[in-house]
Protein backbone atom coordinates (compact mmCIF):
# COMPACT_ATOMS: atom_id res chain seq x y z
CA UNK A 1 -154.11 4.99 35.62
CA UNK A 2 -156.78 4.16 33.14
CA UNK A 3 -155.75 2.21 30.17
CA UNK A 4 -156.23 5.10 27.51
CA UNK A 5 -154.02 7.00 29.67
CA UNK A 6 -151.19 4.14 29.99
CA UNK A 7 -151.47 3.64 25.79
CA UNK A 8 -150.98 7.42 25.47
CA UNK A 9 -147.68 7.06 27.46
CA UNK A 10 -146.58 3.71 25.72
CA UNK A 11 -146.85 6.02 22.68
CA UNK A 12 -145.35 9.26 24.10
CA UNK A 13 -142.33 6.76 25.12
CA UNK A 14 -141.94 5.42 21.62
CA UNK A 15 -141.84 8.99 20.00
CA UNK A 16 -139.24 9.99 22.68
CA UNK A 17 -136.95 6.95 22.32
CA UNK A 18 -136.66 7.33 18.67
CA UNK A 19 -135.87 10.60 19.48
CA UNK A 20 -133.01 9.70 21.66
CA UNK A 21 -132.14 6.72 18.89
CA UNK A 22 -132.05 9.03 15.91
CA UNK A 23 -131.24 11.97 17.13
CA UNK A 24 -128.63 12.78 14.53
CA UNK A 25 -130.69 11.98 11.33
CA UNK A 26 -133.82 14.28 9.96
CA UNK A 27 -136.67 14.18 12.53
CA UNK A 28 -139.99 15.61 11.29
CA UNK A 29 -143.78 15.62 13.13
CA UNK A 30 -144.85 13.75 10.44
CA UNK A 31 -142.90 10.77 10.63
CA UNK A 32 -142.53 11.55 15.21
CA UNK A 33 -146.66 11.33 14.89
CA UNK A 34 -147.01 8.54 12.72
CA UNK A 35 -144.76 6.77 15.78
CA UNK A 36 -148.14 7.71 18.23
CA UNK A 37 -150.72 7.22 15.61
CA UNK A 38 -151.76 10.86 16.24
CA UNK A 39 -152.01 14.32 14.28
CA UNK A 40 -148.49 15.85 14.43
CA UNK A 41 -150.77 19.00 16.17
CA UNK A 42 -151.72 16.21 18.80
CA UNK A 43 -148.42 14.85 19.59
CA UNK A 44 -146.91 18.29 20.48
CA UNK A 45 -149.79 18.62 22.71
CA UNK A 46 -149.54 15.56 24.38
CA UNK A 47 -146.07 15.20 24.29
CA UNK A 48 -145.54 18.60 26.20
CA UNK A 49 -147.99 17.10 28.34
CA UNK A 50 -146.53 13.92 29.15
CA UNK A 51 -142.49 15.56 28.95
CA UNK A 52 -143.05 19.15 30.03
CA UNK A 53 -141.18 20.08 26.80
CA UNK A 54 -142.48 20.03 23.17
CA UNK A 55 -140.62 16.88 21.00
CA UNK A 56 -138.83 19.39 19.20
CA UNK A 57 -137.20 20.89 22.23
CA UNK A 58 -136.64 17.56 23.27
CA UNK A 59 -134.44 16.31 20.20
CA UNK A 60 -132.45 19.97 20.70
CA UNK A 61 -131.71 18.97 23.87
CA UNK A 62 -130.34 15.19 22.86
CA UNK A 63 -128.36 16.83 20.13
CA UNK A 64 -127.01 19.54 22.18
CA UNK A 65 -126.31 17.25 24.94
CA UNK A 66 -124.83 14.39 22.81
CA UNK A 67 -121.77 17.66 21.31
CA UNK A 68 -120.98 18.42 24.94
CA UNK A 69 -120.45 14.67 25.73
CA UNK A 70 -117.93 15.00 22.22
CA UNK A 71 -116.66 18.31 23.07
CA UNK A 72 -115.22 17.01 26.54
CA UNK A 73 -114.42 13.24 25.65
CA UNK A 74 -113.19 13.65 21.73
CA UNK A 75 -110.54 15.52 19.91
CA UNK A 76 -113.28 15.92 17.02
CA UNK A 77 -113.74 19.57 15.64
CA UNK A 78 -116.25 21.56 15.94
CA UNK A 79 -117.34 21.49 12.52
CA UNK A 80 -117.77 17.62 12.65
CA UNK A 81 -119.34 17.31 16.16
CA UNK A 82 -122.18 19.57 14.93
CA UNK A 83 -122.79 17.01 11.80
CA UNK A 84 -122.92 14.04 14.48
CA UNK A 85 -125.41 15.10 16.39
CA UNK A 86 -127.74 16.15 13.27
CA UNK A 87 -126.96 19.80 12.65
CA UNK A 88 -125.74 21.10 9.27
CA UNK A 89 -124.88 24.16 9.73
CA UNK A 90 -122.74 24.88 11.63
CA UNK A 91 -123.68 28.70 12.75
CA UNK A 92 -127.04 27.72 13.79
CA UNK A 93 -125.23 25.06 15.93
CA UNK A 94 -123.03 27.45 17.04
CA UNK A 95 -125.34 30.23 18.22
CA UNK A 96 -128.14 27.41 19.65
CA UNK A 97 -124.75 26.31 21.97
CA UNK A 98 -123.89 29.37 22.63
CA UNK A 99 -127.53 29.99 23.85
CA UNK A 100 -128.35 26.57 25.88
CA UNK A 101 -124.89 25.70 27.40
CA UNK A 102 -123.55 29.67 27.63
CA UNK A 103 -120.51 29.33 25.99
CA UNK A 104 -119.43 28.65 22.33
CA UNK A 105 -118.17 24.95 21.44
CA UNK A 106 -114.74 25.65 21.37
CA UNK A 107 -114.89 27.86 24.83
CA UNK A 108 -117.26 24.90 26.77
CA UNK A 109 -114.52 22.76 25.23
CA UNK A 110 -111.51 24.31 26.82
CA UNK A 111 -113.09 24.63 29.56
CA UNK A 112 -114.37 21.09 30.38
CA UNK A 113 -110.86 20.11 29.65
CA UNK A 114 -109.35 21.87 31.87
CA UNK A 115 -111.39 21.31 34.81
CA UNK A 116 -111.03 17.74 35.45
CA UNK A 117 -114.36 16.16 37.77
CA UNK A 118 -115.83 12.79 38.27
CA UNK A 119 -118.22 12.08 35.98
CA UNK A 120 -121.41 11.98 37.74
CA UNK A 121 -120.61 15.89 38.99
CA UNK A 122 -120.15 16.88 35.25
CA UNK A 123 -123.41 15.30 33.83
CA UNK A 124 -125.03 17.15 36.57
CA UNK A 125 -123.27 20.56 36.25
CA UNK A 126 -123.37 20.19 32.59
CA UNK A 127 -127.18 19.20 31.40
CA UNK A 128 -128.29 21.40 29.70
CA UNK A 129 -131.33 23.68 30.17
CA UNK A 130 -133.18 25.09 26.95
CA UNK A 131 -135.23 27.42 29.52
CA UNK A 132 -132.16 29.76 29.52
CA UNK A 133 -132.17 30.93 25.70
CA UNK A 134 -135.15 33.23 24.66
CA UNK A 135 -135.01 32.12 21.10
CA UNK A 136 -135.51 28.67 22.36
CA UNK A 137 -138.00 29.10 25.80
CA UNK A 138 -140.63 31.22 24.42
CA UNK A 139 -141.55 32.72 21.26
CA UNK A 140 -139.67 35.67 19.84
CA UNK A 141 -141.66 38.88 20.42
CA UNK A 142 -141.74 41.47 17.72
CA UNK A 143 -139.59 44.32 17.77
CA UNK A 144 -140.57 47.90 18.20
CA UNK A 145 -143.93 49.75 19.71
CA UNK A 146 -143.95 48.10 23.13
């Protein structure tokens, strides 16, 4: 590996694990890019490249993992488990939920309690996929004259 190639990953790796730090506060491809010393246009391309998923995609992913781990493990509502993990509205957390996991909050919640597992089986049956969700894996087409 050549050493622009290993600095590009040093900085792909910073961008991503102040994604995973700050997850729940306001994230923007300004500040992400500034991270990288790059364009925000360049660190979407190279962080797809590097993470097979753009960093935006990446920090719903954190987030939407992060309410499941609350749903199952905290007796937190709904309402505040979506302004934990960085969302503040609640319907788009709700329908981008609904979308990635399957389920609404409240139903993934009854469910996970109810079906007691170890915990290594539930990170694995649980991780969510953002490849599921239209809205989320590809761009919305428009409507009408196909």
């Amino acid at each position: 590996m050549g050493d622009a190639t290993e600095r590009t990953n040093r900085d792909m790796l910073r961008v991503r694990d102040a994604i995973d730090r700050d997850f729940a506060d306001e994230l923007d491809l300004t500040t992400l890019a500034a991270l990288a010393h790059v364009s925000p246009d360049h660190l979407v391309r190279t962080f797809r490249s590097v993470f097979g998923e753009t960093p935006h995609r990446y920090l719903q992913r954190r987030r939407i993992e992060r309410a499941m781990f609350l749903l199952r493990t905290s007796d937190l509502p709904v309402t505040d488990v979506c302004l934990q993990v960085g969302y503040t509205s609640l319907g788009a957390f709700s329908e981008l939920f609904t979308g990635v996991v399957g389920q609404s909050p409240s139903a993934y919640r009854a469910v996970a309690e109810s079906t007691p597992a170890h915990a290594s089986f539930v990170m694995a049956w649980t991780r969510p996929s953002t490849h599921t969700h239209p809205s989320i894996s590809r761009k919305r087409r428009p409507s009408g004259g196909d």
